[in-house]
Protein backbone atom coordinates (compact mmCIF):
# COMPACT_ATOMS: atom_id res chain seq x y z
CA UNK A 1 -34.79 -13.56 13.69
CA UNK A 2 -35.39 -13.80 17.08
CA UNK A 3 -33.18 -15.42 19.52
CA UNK A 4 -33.62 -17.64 22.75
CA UNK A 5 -29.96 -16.33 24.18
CA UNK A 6 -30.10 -13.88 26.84
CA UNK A 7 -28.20 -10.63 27.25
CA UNK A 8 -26.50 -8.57 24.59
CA UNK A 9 -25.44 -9.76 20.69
CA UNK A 10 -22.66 -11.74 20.70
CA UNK A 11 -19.90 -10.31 17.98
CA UNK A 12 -16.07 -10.60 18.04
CA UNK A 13 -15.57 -8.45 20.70
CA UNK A 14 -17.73 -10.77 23.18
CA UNK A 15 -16.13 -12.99 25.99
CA UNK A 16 -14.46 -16.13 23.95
CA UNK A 17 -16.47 -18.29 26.34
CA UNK A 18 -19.56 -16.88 24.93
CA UNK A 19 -18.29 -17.01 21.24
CA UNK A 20 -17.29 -20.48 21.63
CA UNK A 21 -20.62 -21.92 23.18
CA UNK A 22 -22.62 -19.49 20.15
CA UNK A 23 -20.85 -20.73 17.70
CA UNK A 24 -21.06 -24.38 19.17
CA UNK A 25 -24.98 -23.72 19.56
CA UNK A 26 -25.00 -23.24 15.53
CA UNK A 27 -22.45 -26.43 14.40
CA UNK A 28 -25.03 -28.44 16.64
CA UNK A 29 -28.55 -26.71 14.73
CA UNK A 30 -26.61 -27.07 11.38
CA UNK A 31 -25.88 -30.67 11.98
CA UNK A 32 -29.55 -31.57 12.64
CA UNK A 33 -30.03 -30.11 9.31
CA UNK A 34 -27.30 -31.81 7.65
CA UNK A 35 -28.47 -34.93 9.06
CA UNK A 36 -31.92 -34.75 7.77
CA UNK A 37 -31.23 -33.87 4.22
CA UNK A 38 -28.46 -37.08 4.64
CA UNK A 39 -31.92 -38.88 5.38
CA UNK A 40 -33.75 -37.18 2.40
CA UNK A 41 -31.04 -38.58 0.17
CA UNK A 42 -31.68 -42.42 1.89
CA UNK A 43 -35.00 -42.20 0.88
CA UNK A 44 -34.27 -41.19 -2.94
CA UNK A 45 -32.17 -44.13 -2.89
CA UNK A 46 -34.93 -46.28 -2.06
CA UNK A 47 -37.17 -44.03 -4.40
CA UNK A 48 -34.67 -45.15 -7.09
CA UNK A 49 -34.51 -48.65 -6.53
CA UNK A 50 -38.47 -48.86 -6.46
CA UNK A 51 -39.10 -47.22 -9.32
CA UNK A 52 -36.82 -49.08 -10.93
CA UNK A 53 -38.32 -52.68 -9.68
CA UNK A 54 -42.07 -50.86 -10.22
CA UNK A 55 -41.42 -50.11 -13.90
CA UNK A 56 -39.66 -53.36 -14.50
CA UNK A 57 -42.06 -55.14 -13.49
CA UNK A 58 -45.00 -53.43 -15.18
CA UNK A 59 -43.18 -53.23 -18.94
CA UNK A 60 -42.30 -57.19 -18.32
CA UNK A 61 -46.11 -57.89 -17.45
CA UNK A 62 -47.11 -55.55 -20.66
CA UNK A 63 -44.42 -56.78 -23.24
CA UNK A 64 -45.53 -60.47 -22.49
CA UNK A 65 -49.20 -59.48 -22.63
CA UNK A 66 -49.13 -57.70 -25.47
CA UNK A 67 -47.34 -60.87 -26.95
CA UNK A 68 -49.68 -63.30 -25.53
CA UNK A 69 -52.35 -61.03 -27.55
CA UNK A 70 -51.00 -60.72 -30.80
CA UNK A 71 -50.49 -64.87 -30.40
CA UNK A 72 -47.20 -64.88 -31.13
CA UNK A 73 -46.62 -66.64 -27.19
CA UNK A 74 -49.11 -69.16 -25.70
CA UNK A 75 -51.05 -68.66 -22.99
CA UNK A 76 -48.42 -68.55 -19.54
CA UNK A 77 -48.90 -67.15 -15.93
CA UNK A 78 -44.79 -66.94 -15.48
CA UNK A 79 -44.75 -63.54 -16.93
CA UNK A 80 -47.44 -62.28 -15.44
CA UNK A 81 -46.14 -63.74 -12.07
CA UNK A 82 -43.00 -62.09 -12.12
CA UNK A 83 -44.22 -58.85 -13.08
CA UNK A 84 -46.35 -59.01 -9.84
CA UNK A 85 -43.96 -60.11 -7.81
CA UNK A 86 -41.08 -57.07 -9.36
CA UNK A 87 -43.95 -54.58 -8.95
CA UNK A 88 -44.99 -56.13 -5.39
CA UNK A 89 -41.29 -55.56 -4.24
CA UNK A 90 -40.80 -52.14 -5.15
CA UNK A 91 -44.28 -51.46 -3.45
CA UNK A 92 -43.11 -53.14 -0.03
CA UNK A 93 -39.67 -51.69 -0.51
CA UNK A 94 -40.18 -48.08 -0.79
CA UNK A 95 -43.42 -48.71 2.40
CA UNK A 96 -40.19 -49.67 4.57
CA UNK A 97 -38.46 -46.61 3.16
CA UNK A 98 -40.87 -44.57 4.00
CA UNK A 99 -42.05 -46.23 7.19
CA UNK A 100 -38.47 -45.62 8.36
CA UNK A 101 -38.08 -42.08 7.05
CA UNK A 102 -41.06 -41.13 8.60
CA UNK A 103 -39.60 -42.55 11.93
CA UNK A 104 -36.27 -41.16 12.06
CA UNK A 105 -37.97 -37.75 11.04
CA UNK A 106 -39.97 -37.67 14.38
CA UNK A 107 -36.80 -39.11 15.94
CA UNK A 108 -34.70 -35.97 14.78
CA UNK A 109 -38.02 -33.53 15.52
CA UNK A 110 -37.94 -35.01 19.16
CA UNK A 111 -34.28 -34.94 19.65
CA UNK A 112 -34.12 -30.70 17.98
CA UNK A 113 -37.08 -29.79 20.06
CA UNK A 114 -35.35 -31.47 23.71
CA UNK A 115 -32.12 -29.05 22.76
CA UNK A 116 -34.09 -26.02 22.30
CA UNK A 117 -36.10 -26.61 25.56
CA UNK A 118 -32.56 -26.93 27.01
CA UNK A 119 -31.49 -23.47 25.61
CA UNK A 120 -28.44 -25.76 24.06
CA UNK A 121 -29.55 -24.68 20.28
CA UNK A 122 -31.67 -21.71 18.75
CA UNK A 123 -33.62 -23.76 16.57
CA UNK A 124 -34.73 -20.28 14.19
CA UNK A 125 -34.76 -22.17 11.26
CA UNK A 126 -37.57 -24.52 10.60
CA UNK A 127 -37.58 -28.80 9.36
CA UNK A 128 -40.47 -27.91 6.19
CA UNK A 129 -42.50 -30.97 4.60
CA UNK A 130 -39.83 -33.32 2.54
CA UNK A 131 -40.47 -33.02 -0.80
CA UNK A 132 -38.85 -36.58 -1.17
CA UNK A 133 -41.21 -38.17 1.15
CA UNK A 134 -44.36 -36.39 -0.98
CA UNK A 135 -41.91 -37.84 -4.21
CA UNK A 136 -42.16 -41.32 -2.45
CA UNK A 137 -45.59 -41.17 -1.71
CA UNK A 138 -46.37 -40.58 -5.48
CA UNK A 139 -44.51 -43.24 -6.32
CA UNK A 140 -46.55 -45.56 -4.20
CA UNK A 141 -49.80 -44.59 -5.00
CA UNK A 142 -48.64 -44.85 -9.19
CA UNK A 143 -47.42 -48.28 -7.44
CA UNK A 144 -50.58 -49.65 -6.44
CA UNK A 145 -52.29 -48.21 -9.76
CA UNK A 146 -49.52 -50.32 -11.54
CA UNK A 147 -50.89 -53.41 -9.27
CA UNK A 148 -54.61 -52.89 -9.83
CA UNK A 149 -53.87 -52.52 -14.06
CA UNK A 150 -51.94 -56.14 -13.34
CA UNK A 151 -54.47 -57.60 -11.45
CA UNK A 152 -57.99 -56.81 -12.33
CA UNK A 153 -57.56 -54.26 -15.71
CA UNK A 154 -58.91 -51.02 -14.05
CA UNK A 155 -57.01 -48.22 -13.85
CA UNK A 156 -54.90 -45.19 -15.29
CA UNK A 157 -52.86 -47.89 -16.98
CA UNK A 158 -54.75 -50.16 -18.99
């Protein structure tokens, strides 16, 4: 690993000035990545919730149409409405969700990369791709498949 501090390894035996700012250096680089997984877990929150709202909506839409097919229910939009509208919200929620993750990720990025200019952290390890935000970004596009089935019958889903 290499590191940005200058002069000899710092061990036990070092000046306690330099021990305390090293190990000071590390709490602050292992708190950037404590912070970004608490962000990971925000956006499976949202991930949750959608998903939830997403497949609500589509099983309402389907259980009603399937209904309205075998004529055992007459002919009604209100179903079909609220489907959309359960499958519209999860869509627009988990955009926000990832609209902000995305924002406080750059945020963080910024804010990491201004302390290692500064020499105040070592910044070895390195921020890889979220695998909640590719997660969320599944979700959306299975989201929009689930509004194109609704809507005009194409799709994966139909």
């Amino acid at each position: 690993m290499e590191r940005d501090t200058p002069g000899p390894r710092i061990t036990a035996k070092s000046d306690p000035d330099r021990i305390s700012v090293e190990l000071s250096s590390r709490r602050t680089g292992m708190s950037f990545q404590r912070t970004r997984m608490s962000a990971d877990r925000t956006l499976m929150s949202v991930i949750r919730t959608s998903l939830s709202l997403i497949g609500f909506g589509f099983t309402i839409y389907q259980v009603f149409q399937k209904a309205h097919d075998a004529g055992v229910l007459k002919a009604g939009k209100a179903p079909l409405h609220f489907g959309i509208a359960l499958v519209v919200l999860g869509i627009a929620m988990l955009v926000v969700g990832i609209g902000y993750h995305v924002a406080f990720m750059y945020g963080l990025r910024k804010e990491r990369e201004q302390l290692k200019a500064d020499g105040l952290v070592h910044a070895e390890s390195h921020f890889p791709v979220s695998l909640t935000l590719l997660a969320a970004l599944l979700l959306l596009a299975i989201g929009f498949f689930a509004i194109a089935s609704m809507l005009f019958g194409i799709g994966p889903f139909e």
